[in-house]
C-alpha atoms as a PDB file:
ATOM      1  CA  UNK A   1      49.327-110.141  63.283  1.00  0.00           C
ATOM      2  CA  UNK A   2      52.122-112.147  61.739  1.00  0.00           C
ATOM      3  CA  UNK A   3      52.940-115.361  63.809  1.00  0.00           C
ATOM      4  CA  UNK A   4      56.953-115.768  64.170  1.00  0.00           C
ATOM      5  CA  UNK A   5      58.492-118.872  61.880  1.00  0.00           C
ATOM      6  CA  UNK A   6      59.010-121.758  64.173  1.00  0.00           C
ATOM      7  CA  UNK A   7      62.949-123.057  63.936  1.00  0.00           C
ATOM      8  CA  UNK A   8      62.854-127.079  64.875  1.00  0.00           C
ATOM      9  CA  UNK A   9      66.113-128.241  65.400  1.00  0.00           C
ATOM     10  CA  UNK A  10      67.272-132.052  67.110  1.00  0.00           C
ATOM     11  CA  UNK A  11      70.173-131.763  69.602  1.00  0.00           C
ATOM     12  CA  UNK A  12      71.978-133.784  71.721  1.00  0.00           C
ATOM     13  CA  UNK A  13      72.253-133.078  75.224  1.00  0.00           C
ATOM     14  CA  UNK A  14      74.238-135.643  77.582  1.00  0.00           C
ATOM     15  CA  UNK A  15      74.078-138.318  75.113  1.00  0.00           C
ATOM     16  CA  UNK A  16      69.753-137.973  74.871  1.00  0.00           C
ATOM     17  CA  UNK A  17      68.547-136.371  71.472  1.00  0.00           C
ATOM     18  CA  UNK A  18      65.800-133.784  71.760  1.00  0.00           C
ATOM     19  CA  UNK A  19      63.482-131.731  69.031  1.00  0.00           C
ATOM     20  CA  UNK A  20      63.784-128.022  70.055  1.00  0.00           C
ATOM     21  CA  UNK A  21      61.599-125.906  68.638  1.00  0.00           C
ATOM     22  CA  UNK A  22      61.388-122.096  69.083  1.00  0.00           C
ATOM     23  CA  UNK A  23      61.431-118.722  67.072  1.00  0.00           C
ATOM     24  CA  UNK A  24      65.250-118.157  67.166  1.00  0.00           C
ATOM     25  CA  UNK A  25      67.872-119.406  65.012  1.00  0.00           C
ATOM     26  CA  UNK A  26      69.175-123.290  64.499  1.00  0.00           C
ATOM     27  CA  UNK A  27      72.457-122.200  65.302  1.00  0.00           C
ATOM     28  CA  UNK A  28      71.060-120.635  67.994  1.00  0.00           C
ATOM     29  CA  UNK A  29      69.551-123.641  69.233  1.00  0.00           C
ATOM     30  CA  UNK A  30      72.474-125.103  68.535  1.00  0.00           C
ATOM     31  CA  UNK A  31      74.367-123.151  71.212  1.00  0.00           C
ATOM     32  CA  UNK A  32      71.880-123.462  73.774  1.00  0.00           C
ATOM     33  CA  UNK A  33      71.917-126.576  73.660  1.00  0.00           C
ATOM     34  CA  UNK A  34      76.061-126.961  73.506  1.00  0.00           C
ATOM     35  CA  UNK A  35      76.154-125.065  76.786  1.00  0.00           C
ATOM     36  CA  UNK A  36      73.716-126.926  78.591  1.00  0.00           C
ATOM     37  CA  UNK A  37      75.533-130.293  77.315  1.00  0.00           C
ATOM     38  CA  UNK A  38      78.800-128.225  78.542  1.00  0.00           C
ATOM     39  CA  UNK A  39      77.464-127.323  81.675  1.00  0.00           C
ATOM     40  CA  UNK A  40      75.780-131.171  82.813  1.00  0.00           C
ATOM     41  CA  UNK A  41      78.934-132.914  81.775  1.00  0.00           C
ATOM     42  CA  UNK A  42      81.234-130.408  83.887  1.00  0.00           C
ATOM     43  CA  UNK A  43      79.033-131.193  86.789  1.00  0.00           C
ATOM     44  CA  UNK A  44      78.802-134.838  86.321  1.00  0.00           C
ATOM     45  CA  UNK A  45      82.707-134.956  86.091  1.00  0.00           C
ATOM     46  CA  UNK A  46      82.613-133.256  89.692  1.00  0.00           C
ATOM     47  CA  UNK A  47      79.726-135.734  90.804  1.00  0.00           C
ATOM     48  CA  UNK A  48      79.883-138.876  88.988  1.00  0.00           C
ATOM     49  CA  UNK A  49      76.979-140.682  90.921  1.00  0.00           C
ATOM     50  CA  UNK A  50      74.655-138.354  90.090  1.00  0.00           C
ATOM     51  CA  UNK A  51      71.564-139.529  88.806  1.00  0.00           C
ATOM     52  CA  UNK A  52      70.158-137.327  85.395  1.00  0.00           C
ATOM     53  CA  UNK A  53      67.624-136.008  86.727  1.00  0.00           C
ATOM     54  CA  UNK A  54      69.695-134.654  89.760  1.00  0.00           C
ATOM     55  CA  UNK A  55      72.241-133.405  87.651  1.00  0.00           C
ATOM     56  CA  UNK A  56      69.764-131.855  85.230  1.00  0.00           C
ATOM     57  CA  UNK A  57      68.159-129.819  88.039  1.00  0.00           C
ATOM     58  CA  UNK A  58      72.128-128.678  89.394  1.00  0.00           C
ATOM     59  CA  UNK A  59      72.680-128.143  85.994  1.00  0.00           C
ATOM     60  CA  UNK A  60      69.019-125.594  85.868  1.00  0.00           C
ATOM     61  CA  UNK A  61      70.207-124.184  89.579  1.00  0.00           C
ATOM     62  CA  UNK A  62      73.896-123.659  88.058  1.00  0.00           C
ATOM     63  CA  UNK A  63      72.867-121.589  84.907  1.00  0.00           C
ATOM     64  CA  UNK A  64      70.127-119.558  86.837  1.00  0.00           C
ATOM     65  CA  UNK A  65      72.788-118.622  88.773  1.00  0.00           C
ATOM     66  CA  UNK A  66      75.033-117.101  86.243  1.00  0.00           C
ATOM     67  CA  UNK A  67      71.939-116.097  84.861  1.00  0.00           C
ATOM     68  CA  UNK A  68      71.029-113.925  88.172  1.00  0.00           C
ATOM     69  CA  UNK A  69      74.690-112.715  88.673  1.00  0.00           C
ATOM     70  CA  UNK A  70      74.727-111.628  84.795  1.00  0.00           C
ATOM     71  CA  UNK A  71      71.404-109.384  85.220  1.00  0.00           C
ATOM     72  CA  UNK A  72      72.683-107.672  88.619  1.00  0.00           C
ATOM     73  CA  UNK A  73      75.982-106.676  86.892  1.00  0.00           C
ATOM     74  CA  UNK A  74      73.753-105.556  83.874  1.00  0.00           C
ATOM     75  CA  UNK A  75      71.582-103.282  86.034  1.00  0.00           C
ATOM     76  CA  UNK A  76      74.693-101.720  87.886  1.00  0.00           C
ATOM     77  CA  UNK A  77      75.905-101.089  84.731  1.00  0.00           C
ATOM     78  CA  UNK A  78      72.734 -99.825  83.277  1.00  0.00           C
ATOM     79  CA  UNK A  79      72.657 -97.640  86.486  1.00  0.00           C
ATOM     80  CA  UNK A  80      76.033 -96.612  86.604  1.00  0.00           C
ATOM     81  CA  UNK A  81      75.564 -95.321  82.891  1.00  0.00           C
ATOM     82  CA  UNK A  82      72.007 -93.316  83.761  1.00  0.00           C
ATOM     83  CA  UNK A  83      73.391 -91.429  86.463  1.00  0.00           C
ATOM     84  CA  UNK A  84      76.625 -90.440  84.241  1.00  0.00           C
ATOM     85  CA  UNK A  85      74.407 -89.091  81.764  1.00  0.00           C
ATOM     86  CA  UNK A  86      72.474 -87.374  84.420  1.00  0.00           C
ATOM     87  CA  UNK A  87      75.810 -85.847  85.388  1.00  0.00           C
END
């Protein structure tokens, strides 16, 4: 079995540089990364005394959020659309 091509890209998140490496795109990566720098300097304007690794974790809790509100509005959807094609 063919192993996936590993993508390593170096990002800058909240003003740290990391080495991502994974099997999807740089630009990919990229974005991930972007919206996670986004996200922690959002909540840092809101709470300015955070420490990093406080405002990394409300930065985790804040995405998994939108992550879990995404994926129940998917599902409805995805339900919504079985039962019209059972109709």
């Amino acid at each position: 079995m063919a192993e996936q091509q590993k993508t390593r890209v170096t990002v800058d998140i909240y003003g740290q540089q990391y080495t991502i490496v994974g099997t999807e795109s740089s630009s990919h990566i990229r974005l991930v990364a972007s919206i996670v720098d986004d996200k922690m300097r959002e909540i840092s304007e809101k709470n300015p005394t955070l420490d990093i690794s406080k405002l990394a974790v409300l930065t985790a809790v804040n995405v998994v959020h939108d992550y879990i509100k995404l994926k129940e509005e998917y599902d409805r959807l995805l339900q919504k659309l079985h039962k019209e094609k059972d109709e």
